[in-house]
C-alpha atoms as a PDB file:
ATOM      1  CA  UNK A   1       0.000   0.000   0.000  1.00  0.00           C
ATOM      2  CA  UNK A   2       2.664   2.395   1.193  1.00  0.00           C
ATOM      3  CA  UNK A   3       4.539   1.662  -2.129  1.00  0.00           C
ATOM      4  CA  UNK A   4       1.085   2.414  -4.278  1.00  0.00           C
ATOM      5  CA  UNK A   5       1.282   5.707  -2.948  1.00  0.00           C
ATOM      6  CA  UNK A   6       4.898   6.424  -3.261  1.00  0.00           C
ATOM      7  CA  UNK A   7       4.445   5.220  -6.572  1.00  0.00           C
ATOM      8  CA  UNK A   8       1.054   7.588  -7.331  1.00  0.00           C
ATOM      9  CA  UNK A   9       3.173  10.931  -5.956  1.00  0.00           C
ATOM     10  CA  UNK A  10       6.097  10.205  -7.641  1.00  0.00           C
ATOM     11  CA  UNK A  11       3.817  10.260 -10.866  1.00  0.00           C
ATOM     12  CA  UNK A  12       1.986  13.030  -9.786  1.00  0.00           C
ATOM     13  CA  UNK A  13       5.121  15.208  -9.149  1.00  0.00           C
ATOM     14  CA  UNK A  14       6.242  14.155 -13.303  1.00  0.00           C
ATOM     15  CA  UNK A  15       3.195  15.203 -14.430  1.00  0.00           C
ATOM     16  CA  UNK A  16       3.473  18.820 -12.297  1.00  0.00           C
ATOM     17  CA  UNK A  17       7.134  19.218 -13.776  1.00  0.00           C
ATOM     18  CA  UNK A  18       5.879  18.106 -17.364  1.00  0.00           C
ATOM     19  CA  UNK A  19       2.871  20.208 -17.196  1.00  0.00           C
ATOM     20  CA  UNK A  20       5.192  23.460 -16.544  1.00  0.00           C
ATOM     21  CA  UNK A  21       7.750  22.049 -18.984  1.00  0.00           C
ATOM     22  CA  UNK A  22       5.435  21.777 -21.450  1.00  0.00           C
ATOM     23  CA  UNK A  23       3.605  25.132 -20.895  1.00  0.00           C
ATOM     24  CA  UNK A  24       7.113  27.039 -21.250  1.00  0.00           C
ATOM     25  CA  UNK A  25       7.549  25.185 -24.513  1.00  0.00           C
ATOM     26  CA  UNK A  26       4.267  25.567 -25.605  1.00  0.00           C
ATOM     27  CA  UNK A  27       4.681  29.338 -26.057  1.00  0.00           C
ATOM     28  CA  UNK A  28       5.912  31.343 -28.963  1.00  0.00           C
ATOM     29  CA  UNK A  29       7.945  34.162 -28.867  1.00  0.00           C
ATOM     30  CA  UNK A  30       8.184  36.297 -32.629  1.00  0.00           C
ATOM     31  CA  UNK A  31       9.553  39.625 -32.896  1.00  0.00           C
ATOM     32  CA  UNK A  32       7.812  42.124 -35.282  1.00  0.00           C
ATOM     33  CA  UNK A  33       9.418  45.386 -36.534  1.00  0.00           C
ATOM     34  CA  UNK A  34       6.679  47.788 -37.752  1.00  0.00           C
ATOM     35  CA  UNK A  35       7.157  51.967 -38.984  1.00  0.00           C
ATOM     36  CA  UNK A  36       4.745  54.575 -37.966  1.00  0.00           C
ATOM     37  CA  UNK A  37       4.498  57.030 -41.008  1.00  0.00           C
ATOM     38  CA  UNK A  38       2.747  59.285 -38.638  1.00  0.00           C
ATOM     39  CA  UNK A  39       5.707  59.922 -36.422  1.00  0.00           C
ATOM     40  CA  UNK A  40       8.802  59.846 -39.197  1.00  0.00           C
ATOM     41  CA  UNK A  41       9.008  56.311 -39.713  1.00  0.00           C
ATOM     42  CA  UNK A  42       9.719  55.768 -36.336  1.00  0.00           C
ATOM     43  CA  UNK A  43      10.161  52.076 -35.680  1.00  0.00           C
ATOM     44  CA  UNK A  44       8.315  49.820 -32.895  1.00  0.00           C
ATOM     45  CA  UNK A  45       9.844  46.288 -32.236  1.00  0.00           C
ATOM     46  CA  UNK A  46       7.493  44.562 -30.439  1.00  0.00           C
ATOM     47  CA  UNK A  47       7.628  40.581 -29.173  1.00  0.00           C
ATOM     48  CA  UNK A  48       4.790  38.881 -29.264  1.00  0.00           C
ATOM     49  CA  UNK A  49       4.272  35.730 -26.522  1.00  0.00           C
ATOM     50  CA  UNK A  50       1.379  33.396 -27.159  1.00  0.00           C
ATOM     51  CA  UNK A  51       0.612  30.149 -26.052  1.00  0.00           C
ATOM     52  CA  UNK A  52       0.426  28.030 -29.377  1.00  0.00           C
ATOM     53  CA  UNK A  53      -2.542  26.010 -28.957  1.00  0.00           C
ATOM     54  CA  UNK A  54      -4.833  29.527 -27.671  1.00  0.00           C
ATOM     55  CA  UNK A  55      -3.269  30.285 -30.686  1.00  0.00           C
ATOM     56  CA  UNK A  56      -4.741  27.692 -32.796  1.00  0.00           C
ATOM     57  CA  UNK A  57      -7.824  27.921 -31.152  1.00  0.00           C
ATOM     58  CA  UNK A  58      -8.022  31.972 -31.703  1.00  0.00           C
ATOM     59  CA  UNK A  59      -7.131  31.198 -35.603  1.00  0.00           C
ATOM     60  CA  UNK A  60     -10.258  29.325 -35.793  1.00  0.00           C
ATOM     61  CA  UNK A  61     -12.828  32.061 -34.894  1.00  0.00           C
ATOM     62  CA  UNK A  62     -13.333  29.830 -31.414  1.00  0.00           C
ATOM     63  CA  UNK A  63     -12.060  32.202 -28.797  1.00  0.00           C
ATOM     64  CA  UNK A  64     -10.605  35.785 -28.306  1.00  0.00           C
ATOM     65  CA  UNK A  65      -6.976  36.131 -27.018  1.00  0.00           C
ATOM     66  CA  UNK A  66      -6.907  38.307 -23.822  1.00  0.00           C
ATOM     67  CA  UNK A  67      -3.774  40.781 -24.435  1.00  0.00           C
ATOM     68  CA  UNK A  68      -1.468  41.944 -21.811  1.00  0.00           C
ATOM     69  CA  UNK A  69       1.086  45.087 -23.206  1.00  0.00           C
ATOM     70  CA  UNK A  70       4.224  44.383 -21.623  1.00  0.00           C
ATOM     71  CA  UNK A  71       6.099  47.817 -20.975  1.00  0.00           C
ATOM     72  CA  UNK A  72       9.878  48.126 -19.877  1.00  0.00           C
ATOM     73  CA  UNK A  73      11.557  50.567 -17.668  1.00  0.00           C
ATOM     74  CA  UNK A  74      13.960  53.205 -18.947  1.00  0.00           C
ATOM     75  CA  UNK A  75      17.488  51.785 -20.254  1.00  0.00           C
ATOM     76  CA  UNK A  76      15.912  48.608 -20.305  1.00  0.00           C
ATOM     77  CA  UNK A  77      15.337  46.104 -23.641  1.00  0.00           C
ATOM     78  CA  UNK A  78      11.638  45.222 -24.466  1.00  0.00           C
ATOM     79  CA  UNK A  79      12.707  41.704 -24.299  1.00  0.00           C
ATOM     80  CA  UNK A  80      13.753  41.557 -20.710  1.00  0.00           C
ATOM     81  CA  UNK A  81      10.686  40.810 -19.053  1.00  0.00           C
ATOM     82  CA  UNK A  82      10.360  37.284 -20.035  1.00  0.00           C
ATOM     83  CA  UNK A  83       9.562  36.457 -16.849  1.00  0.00           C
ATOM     84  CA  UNK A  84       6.172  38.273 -16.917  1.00  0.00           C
ATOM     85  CA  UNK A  85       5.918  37.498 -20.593  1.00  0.00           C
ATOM     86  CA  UNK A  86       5.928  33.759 -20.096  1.00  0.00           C
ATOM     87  CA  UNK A  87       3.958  33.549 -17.092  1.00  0.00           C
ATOM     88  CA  UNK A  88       0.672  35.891 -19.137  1.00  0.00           C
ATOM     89  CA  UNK A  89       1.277  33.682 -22.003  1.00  0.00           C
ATOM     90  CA  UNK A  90       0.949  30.559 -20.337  1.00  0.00           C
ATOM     91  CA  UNK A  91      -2.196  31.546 -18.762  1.00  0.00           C
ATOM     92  CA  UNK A  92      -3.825  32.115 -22.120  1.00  0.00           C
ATOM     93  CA  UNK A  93      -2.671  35.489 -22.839  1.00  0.00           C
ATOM     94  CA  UNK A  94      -1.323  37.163 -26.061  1.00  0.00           C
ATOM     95  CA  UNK A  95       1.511  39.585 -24.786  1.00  0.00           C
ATOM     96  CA  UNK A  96       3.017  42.432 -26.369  1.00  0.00           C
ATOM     97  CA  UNK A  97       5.970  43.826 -25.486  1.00  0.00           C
ATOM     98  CA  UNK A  98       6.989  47.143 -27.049  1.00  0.00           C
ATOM     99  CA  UNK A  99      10.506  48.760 -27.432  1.00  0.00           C
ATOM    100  CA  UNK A 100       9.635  52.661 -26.632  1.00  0.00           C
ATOM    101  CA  UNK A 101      12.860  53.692 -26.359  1.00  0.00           C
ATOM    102  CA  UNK A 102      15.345  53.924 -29.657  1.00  0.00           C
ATOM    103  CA  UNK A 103      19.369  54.862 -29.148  1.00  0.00           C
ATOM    104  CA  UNK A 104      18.419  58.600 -31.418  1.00  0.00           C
ATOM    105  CA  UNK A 105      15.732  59.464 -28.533  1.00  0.00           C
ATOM    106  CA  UNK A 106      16.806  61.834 -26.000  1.00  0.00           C
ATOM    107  CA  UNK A 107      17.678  60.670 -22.558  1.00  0.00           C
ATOM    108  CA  UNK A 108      15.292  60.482 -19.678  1.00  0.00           C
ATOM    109  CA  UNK A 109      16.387  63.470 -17.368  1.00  0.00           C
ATOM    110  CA  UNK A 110      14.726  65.055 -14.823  1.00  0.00           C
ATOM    111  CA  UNK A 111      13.365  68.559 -14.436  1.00  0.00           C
ATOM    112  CA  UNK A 112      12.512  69.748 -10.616  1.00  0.00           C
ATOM    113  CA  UNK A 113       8.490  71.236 -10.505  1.00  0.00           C
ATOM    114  CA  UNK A 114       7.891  69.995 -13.755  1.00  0.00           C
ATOM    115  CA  UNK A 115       4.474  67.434 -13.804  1.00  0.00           C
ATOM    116  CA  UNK A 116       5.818  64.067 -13.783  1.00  0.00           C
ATOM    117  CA  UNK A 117       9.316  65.892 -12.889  1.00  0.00           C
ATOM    118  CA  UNK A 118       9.103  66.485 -16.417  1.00  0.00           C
ATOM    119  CA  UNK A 119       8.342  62.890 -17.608  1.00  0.00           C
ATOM    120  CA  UNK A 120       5.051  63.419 -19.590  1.00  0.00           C
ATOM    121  CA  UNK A 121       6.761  63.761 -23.392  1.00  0.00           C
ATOM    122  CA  UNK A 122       8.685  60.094 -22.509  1.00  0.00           C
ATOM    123  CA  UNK A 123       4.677  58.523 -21.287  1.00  0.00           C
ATOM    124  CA  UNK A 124       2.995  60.484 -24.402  1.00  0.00           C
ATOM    125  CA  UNK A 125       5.620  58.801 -26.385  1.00  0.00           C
ATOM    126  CA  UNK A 126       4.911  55.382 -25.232  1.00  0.00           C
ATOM    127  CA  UNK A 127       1.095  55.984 -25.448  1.00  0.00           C
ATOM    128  CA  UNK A 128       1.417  56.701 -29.235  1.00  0.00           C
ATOM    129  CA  UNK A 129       3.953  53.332 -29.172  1.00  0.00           C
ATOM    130  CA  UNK A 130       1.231  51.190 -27.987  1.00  0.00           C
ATOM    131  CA  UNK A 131      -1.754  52.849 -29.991  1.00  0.00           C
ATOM    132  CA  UNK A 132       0.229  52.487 -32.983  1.00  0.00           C
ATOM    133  CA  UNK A 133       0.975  48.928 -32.010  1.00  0.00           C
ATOM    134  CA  UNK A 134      -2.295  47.542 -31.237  1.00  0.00           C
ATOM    135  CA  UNK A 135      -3.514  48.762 -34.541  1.00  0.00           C
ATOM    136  CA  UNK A 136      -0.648  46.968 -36.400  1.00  0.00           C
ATOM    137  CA  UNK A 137      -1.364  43.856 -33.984  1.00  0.00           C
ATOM    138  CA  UNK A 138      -5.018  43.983 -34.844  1.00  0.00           C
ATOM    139  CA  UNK A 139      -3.706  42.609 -38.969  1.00  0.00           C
ATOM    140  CA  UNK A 140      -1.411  40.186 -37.404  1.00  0.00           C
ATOM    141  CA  UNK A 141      -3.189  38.648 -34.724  1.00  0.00           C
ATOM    142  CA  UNK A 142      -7.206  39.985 -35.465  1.00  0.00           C
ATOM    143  CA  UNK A 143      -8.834  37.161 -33.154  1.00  0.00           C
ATOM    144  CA  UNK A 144      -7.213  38.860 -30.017  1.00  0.00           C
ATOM    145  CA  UNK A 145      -9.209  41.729 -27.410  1.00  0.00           C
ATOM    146  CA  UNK A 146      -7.946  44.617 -27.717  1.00  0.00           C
ATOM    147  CA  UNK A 147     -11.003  46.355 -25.734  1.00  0.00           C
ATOM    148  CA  UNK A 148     -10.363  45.096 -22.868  1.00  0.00           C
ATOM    149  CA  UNK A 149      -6.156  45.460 -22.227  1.00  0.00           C
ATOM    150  CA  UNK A 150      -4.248  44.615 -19.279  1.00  0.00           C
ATOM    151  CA  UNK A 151      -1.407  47.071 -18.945  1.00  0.00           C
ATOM    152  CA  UNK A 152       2.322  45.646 -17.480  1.00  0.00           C
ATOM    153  CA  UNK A 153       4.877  47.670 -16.936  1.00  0.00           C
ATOM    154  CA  UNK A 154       8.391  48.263 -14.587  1.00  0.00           C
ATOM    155  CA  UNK A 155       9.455  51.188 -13.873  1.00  0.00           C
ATOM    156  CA  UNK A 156       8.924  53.788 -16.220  1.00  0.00           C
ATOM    157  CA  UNK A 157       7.345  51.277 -18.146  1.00  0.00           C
ATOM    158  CA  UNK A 158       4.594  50.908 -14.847  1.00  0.00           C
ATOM    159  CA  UNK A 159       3.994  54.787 -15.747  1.00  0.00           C
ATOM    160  CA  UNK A 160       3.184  54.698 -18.951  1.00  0.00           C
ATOM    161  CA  UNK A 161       0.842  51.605 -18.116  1.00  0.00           C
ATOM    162  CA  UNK A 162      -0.822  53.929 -15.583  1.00  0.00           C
ATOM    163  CA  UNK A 163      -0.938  56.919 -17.762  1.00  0.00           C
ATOM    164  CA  UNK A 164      -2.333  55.247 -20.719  1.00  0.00           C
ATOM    165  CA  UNK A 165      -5.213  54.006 -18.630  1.00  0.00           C
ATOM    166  CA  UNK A 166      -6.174  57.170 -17.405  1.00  0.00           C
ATOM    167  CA  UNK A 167      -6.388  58.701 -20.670  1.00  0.00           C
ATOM    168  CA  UNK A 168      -8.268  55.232 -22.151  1.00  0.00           C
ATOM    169  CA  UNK A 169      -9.749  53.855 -18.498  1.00  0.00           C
ATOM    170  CA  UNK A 170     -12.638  52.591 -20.714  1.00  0.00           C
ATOM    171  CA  UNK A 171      -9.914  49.999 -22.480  1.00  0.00           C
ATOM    172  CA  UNK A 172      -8.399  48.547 -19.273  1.00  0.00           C
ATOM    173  CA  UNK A 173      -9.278  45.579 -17.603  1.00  0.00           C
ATOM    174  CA  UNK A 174      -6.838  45.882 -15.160  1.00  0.00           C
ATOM    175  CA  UNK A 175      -2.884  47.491 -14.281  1.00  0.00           C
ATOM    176  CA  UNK A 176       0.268  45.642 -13.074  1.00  0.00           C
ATOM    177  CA  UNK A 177       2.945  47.913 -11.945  1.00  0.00           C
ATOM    178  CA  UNK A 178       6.644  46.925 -10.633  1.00  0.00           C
ATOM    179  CA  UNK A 179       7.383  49.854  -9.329  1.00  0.00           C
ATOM    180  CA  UNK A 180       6.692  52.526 -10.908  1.00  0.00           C
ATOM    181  CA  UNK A 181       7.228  55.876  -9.330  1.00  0.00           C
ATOM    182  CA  UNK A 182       6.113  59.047 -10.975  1.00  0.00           C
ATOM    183  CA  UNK A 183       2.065  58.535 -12.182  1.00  0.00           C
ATOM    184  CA  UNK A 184      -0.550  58.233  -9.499  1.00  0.00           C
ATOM    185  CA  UNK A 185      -2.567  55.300  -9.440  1.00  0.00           C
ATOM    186  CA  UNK A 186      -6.282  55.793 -10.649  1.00  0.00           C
ATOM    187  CA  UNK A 187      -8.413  55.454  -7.819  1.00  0.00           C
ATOM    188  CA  UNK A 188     -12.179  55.341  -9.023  1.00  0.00           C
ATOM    189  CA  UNK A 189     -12.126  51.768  -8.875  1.00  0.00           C
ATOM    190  CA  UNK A 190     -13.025  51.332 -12.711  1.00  0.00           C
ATOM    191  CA  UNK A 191     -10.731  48.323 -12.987  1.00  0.00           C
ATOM    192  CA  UNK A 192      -8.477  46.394 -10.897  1.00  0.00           C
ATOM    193  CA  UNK A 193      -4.802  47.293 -10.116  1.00  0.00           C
ATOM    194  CA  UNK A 194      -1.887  45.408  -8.749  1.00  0.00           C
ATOM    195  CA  UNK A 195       1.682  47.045  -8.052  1.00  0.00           C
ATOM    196  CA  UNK A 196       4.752  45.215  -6.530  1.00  0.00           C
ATOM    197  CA  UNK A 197       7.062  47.308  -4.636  1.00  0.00           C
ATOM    198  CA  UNK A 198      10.770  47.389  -4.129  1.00  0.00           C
ATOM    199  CA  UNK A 199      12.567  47.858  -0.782  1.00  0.00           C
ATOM    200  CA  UNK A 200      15.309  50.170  -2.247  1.00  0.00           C
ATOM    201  CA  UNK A 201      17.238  52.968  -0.835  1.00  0.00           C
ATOM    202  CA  UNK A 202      17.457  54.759  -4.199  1.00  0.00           C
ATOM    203  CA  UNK A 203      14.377  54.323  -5.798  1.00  0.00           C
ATOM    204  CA  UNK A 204      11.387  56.223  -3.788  1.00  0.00           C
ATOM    205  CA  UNK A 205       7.630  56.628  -5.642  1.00  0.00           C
ATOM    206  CA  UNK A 206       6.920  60.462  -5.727  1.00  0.00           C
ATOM    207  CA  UNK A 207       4.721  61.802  -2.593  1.00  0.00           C
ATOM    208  CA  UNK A 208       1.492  60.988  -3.732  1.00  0.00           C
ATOM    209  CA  UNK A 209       1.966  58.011  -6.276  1.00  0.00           C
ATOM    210  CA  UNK A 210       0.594  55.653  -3.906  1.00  0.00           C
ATOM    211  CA  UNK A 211      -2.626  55.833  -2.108  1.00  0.00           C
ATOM    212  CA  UNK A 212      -3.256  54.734   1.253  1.00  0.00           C
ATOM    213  CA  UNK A 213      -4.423  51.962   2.412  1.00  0.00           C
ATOM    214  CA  UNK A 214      -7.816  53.125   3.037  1.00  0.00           C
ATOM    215  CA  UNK A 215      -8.303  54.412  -0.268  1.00  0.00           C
ATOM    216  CA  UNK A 216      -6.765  51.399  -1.917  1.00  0.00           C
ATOM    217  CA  UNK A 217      -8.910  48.805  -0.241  1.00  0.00           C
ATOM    218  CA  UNK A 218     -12.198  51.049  -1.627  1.00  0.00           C
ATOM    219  CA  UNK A 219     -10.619  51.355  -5.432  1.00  0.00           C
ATOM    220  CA  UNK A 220      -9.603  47.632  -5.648  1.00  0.00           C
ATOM    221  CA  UNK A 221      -5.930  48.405  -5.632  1.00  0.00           C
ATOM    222  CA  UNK A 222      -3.257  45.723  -4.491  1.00  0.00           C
ATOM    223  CA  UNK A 223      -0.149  47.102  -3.253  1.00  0.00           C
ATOM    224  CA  UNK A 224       2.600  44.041  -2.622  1.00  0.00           C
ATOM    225  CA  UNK A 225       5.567  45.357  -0.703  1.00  0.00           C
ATOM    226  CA  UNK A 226       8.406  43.260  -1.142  1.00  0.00           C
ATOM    227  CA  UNK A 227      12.185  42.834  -0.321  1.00  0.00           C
ATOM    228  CA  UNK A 228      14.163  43.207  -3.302  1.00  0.00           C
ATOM    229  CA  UNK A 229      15.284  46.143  -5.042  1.00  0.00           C
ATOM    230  CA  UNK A 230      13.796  48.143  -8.156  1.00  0.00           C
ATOM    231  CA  UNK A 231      16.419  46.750 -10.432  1.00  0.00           C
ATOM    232  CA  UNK A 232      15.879  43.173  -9.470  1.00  0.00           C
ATOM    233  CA  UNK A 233      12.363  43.460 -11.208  1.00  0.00           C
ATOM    234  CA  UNK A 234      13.418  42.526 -14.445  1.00  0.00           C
ATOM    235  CA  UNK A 235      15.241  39.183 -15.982  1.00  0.00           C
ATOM    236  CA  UNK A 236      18.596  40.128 -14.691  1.00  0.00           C
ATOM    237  CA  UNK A 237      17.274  39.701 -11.067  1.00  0.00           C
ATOM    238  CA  UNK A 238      17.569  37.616  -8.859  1.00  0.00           C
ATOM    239  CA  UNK A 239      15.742  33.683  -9.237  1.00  0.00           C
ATOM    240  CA  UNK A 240      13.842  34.552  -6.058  1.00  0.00           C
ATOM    241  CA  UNK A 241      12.898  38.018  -6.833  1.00  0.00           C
ATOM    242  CA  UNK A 242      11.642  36.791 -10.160  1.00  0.00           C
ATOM    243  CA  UNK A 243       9.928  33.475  -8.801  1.00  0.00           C
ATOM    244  CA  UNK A 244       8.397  35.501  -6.115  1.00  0.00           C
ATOM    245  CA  UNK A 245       6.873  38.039  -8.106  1.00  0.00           C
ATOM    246  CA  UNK A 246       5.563  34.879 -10.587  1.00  0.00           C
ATOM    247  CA  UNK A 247       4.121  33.000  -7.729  1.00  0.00           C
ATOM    248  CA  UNK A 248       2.236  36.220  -6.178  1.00  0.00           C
ATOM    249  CA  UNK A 249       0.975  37.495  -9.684  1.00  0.00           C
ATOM    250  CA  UNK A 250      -0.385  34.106 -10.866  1.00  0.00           C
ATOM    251  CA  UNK A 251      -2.686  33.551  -7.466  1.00  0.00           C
ATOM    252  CA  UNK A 252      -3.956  37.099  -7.850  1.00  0.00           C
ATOM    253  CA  UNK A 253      -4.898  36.374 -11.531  1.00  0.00           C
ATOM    254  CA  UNK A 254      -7.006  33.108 -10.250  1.00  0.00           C
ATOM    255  CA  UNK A 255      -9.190  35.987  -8.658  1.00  0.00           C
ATOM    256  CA  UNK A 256     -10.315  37.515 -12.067  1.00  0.00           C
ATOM    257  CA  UNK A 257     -13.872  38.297 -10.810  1.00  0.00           C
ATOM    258  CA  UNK A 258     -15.232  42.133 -11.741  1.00  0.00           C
ATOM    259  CA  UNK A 259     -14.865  44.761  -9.574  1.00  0.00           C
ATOM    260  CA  UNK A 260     -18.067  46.592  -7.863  1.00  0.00           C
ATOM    261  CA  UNK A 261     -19.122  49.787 -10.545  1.00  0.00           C
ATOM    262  CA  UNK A 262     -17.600  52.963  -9.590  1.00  0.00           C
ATOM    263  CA  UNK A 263     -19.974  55.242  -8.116  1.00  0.00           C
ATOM    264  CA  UNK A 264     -21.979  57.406 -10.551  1.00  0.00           C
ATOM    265  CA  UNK A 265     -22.006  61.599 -10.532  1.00  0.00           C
ATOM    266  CA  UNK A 266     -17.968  61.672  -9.122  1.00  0.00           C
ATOM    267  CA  UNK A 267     -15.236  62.118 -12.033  1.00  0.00           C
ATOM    268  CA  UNK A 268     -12.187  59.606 -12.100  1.00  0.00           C
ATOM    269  CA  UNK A 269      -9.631  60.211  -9.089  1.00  0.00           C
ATOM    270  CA  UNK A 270      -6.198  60.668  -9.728  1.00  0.00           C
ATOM    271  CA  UNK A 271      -3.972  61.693  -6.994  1.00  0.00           C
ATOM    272  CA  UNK A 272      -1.861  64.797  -7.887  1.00  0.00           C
ATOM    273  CA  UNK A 273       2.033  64.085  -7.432  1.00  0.00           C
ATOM    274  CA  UNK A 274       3.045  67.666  -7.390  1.00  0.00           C
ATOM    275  CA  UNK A 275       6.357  68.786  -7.718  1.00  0.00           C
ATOM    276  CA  UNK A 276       9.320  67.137  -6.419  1.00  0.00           C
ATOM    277  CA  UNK A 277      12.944  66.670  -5.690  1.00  0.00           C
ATOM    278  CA  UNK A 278      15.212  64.507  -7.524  1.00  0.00           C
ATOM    279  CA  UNK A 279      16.505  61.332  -6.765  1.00  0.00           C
ATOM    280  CA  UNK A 280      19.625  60.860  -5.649  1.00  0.00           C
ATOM    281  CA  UNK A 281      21.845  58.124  -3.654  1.00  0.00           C
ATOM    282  CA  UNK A 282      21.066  58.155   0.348  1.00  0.00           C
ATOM    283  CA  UNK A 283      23.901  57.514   2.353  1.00  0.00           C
ATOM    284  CA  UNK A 284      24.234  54.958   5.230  1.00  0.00           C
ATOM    285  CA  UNK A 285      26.625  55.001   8.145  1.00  0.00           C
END
């Protein structure tokens, strides 16, 4: 008897690894390379994660692909979120990830009372990156929903996700941030948002990025405060950072009931950041 059941959990424990084996394998990566004659010819790589048999299954008119837009943080390639990517695309997902930043762009600087310390030309930037993608998207993958987007993002890359869905809240079905530190998070509750924070002595979120916990337990906002640092949020970090942030994300997703309707006759709430300092290194003794 005892050796039946040895026997049965050593099977079930092949079958767990094979399962995950065969989901990573099961997804394909492509990378596309489109020019918006709008803005100069500018191009936008994107990469494009999707689970081949959702795949299939979207080619034949019998579902709609739920798409994530994967955004990265500032210095940072498009394709270094595989992490994310792979853990969306296994659970159905079509994910785009766009490259918003090109070597001729100016750098990311920072200019004291400016809104967004003077940040908004970067997120209008990536807003016309992702409009301009999605449209491009819609003739290469047309079975997909692109009404209903769930915005990903580190870092800068968590700000544009934010800013795009308060200009387009009507699109969103829900945020992920990883840190981002510069736009403040909605607050009317429209759709659901979820943003992992870093423990770092350098990177702070602007006074006002984050609301409280009062307000974020009415709006349906999930703040996850972790232990590792900003920079850790991406493939180069750590195997625990990464599998941490993985294991957390994938049991909130099982929870991907609606939220309550936002309260009629009050406009959207978005906490103002205001003006404020730059960062810079704090010391320790």
């Amino acid at each position: 008897m005892k050796r039946g059941i040895a026997v049965l959990l050593s099977l079930s424990a092949v079958v767990a690894v094979g399962y995950f084996t065969a989901s990573k394998w099961a997804i394909r990566h492509e990378t596309l390379m489109f020019h918006d004659p709008a803005r100069g010819d500018r191009p936008v790589e994107i990469d494009v994660a999707v689970r081949r048999d959702r795949e299939l299954q979207a080619n034949a008119g019998m579902i709609k692909l739920p798409v994530v837009i994967l955004n990265h943080g500032n210095t940072v390639k498009f394709t270094e979120y595989s992490f994310l990517a792979n853990l969306f695309a296994a659970r159905g997902y079509m994910v785009a990830s766009i490259q918003h930043d090109l070597a001729s762009d100016a750098p990311l600087v920072t200019k004291v009372g400016e809104l967004y310390v003077g940040r908004l030309p970067q997120y209008h930037r990536g807003v016309a990156n992702i409009r301009f993608a999605i449209e491009e998207l819609k003739t290469v993958q047309p079975n997909a929903d692109y009404d209903h987007l769930t915005m990903v993002g580190h870092s800068n890359g968590g700000d544009i996700s934010m800013y795009f869905a308060k200009l387009y809240p009507e699109q969103i079905k829900k945020v992920v941030t990883l840190d981002n530190l510069r736009v403040p998070f909605m607050t009317d509750g429209r759709f659901k948002i979820i943003s992992f924070r870093s423990k770092d002595p350098v990177f702070k979120p602007d006074p006002g990025v984050i609301p409280d916990d009062e307000i974020c337990a009415k709006a349906g906002i999930t703040v996850v405060r972790t232990s590792f640092q900003h920079n850790d949020m991406r493939d180069t970090g750590s195997d625990e950072a990464k599998t941490t942030i993985q294991q957390t994300l994938d049991k909130m997703l099982d929870d991907d009931s609606d939220l309550r309707p936002a309260e009629t006759g009050s406009p959207p709430v978005m906490t103002d950041a205001g003006p404020v300092a730059p960062y810079a290194p704090v010391a320790h003794n």
